[in-house]
N, C-alpha and C. Protein backbone atom coordinates (compact mmCIF):
# COMPACT_ATOMS: atom_id res chain seq x y z
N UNK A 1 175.26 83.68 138.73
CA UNK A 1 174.26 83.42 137.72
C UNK A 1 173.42 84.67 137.51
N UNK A 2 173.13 84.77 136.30
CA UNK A 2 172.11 86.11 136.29
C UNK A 2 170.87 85.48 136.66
N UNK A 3 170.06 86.92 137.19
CA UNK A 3 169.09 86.67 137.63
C UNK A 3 167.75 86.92 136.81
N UNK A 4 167.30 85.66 136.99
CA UNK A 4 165.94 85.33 135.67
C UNK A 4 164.42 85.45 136.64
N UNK A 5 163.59 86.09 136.09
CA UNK A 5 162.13 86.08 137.02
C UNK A 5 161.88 84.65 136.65
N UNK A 6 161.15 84.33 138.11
CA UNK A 6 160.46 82.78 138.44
C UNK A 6 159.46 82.77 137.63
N UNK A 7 158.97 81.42 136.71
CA UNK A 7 157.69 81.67 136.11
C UNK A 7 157.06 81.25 136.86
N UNK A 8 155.40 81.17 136.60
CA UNK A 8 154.14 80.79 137.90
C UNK A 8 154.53 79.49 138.55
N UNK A 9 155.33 78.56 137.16
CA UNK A 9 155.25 77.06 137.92
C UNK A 9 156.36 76.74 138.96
N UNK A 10 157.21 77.89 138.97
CA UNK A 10 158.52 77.97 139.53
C UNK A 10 157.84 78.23 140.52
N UNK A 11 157.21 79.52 141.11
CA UNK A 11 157.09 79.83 142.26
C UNK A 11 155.72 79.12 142.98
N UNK A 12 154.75 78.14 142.42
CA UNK A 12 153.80 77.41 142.91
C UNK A 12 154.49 76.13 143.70
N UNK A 13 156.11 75.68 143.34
CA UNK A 13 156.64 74.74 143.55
C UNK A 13 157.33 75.35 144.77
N UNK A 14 157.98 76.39 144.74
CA UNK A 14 158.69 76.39 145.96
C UNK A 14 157.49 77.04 147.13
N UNK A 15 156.52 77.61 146.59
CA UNK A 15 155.22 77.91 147.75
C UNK A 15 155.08 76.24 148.70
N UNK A 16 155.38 75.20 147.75
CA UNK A 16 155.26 73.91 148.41
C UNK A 16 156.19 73.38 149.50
N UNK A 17 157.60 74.24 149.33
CA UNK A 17 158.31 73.21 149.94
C UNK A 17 159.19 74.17 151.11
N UNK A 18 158.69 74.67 152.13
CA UNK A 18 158.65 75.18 153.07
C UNK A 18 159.27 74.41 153.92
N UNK A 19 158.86 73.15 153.77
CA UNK A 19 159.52 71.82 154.43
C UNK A 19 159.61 71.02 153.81
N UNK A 20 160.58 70.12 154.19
CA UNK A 20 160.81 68.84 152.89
C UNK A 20 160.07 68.08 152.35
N UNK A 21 159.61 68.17 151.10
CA UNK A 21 158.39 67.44 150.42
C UNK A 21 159.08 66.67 149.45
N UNK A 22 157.87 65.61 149.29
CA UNK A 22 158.47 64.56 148.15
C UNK A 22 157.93 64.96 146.85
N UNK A 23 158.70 64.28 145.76
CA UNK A 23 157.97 64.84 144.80
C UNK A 23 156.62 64.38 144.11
N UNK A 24 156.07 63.31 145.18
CA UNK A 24 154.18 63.11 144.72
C UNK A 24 154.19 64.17 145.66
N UNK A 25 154.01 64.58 146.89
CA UNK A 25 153.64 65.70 147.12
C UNK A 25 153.49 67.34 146.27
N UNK A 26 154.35 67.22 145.19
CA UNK A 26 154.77 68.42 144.70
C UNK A 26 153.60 68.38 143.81
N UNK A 27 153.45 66.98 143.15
CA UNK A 27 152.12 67.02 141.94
C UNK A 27 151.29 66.82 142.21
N UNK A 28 150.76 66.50 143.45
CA UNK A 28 149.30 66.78 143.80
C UNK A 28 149.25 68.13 144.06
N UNK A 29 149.89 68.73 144.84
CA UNK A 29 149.34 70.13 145.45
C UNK A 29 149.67 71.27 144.23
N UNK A 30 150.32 70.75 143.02
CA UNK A 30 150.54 71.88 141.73
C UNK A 30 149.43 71.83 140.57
N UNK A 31 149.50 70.39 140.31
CA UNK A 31 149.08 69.75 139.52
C UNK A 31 149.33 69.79 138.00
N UNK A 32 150.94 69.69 138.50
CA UNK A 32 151.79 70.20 137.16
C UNK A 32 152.17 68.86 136.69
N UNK A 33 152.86 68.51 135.24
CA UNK A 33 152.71 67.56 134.72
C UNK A 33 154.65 67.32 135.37
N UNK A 34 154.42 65.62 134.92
CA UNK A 34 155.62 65.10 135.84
C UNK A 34 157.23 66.30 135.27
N UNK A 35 157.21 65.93 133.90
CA UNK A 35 158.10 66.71 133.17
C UNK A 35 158.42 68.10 133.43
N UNK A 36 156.76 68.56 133.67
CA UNK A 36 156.93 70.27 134.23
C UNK A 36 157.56 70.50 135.14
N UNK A 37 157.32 69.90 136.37
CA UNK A 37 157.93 69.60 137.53
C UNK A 37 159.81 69.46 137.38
N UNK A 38 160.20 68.38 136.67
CA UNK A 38 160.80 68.08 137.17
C UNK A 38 162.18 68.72 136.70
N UNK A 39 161.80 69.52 135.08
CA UNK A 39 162.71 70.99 134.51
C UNK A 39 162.57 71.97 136.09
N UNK A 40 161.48 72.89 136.12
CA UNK A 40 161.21 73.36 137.01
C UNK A 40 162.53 73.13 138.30
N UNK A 41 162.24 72.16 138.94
CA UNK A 41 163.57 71.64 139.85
C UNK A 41 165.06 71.47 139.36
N UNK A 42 164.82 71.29 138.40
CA UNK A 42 166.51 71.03 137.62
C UNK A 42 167.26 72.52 137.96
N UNK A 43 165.89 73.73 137.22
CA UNK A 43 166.47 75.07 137.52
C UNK A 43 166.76 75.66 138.77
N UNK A 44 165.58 75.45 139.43
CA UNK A 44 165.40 75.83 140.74
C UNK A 44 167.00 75.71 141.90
N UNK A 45 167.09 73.90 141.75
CA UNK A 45 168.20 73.35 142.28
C UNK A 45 169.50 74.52 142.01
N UNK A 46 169.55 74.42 140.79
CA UNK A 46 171.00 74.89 140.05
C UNK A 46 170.95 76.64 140.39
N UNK A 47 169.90 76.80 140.44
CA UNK A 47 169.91 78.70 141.03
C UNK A 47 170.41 78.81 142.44
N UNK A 48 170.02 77.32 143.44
CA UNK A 48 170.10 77.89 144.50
C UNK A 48 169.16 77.94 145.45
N UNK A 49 168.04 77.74 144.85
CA UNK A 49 166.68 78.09 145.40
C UNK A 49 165.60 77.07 146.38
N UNK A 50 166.69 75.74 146.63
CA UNK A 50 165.74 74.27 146.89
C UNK A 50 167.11 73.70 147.04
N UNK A 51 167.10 72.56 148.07
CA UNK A 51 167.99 71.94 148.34
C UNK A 51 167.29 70.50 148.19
N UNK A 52 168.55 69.63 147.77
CA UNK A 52 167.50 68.06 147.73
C UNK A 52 167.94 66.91 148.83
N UNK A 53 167.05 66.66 149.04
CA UNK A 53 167.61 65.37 150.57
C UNK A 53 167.00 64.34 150.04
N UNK A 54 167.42 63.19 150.69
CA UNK A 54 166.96 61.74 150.06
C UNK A 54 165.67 62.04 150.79
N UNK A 55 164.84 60.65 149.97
CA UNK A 55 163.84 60.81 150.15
C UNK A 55 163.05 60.10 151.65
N UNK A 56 163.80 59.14 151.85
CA UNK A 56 163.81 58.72 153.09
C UNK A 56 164.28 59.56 154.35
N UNK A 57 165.30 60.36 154.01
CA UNK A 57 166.25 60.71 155.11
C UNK A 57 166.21 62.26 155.08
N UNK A 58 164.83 62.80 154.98
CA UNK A 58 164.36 64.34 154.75
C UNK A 58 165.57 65.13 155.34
N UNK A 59 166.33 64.44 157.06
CA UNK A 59 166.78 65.01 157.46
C UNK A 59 168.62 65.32 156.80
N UNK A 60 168.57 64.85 155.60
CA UNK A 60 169.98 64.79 155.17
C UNK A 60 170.17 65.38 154.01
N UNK A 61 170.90 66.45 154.01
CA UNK A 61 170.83 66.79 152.62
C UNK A 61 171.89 65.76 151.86
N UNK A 62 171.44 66.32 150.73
CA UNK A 62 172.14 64.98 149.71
C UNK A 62 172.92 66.00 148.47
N UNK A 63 174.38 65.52 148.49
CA UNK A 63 174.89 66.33 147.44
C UNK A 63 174.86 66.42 146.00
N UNK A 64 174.31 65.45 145.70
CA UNK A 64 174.32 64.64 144.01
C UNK A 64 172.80 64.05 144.62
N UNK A 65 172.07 64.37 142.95
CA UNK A 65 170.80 63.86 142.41
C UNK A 65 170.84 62.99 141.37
N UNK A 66 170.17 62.19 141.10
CA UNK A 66 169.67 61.64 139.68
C UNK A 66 168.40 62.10 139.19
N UNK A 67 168.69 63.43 137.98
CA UNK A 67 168.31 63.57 137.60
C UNK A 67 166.65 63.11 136.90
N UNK A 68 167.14 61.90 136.27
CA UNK A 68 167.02 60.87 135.50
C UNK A 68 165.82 60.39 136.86
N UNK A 69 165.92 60.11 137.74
CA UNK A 69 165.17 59.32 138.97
C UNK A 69 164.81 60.58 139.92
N UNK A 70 164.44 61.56 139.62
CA UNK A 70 164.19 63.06 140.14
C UNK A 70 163.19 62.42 141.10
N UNK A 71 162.43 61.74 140.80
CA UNK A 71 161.12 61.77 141.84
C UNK A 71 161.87 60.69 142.88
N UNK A 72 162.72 60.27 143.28
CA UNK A 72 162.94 59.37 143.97
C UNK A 72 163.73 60.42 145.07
N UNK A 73 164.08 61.78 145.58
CA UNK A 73 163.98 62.73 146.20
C UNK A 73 163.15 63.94 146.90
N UNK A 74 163.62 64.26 148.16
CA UNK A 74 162.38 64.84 148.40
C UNK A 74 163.27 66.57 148.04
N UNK A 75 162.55 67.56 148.46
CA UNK A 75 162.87 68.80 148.30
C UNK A 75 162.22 69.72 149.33
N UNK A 76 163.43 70.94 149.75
CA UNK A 76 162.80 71.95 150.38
C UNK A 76 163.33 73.53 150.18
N UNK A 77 162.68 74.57 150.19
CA UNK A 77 162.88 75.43 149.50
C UNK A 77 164.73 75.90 150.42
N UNK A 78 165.44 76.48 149.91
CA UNK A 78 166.87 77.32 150.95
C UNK A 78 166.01 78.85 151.24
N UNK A 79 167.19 79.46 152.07
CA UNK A 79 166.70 81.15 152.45
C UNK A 79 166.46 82.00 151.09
N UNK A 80 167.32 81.57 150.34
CA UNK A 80 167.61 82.24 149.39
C UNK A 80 165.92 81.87 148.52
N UNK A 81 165.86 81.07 148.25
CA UNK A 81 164.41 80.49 147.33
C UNK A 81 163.44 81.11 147.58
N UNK A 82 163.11 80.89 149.15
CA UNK A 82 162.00 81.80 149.85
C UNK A 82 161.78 83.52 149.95
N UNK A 83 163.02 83.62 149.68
CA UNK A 83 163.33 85.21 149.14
C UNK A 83 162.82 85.84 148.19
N UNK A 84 163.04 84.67 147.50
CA UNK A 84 162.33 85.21 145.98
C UNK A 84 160.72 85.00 145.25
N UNK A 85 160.25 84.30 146.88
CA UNK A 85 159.15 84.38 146.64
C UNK A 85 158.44 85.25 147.37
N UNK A 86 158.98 85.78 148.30
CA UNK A 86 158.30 86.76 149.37
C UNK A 86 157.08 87.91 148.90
N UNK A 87 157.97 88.54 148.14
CA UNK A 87 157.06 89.44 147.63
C UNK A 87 155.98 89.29 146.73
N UNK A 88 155.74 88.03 146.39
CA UNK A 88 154.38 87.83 145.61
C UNK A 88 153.50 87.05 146.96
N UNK A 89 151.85 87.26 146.56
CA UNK A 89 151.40 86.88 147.52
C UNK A 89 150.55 85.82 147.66
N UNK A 90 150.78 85.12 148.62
CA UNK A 90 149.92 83.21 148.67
C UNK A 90 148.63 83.26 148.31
């Protein structure tokens, strides 16, 4: 995939998920709107950058999402995600 710069809401989201967070966690601590959020992750996912686990079972990743039911998953950033946020600063 070519590589696209993160916009602010991209990288405020994966600043969140260090560890597996749900996605009310994601909109309180952004305070991004549900929709913003949940493009945001669509990309994120598909770059590479966030892996999704059920939401119950933090400890499992999960291979297939519903989109459509996005908030019913939790999320945590991969090596790769955190990479790309390194160099900007918290």
């Amino acid at each position: 995939m070519p590589k696209s710069k993160l916009t602010d809401s991209e990288k405020s989201i994966l600043k969140e998920l260090i560890f597996p967070e749900s996605f009310e966690h994601i909109q309180e601590e952004t305070g991004l709107t549900y929709g913003s959020i949940r493009d945001d992750l669509i990309k994120l996912i598909n770059h590479g950058f966030i892996e999704v686990y059920e939401k119950d079972l933090t400890k499992s990743v999960s291979p297939f999402y519903d989109s459509d039911n996005i908030d019913q998953f939790s999320f945590k950033a991969t090596k790769r995600g955190l990479k790309s946020i390194q160099n900007y600063a918290f």
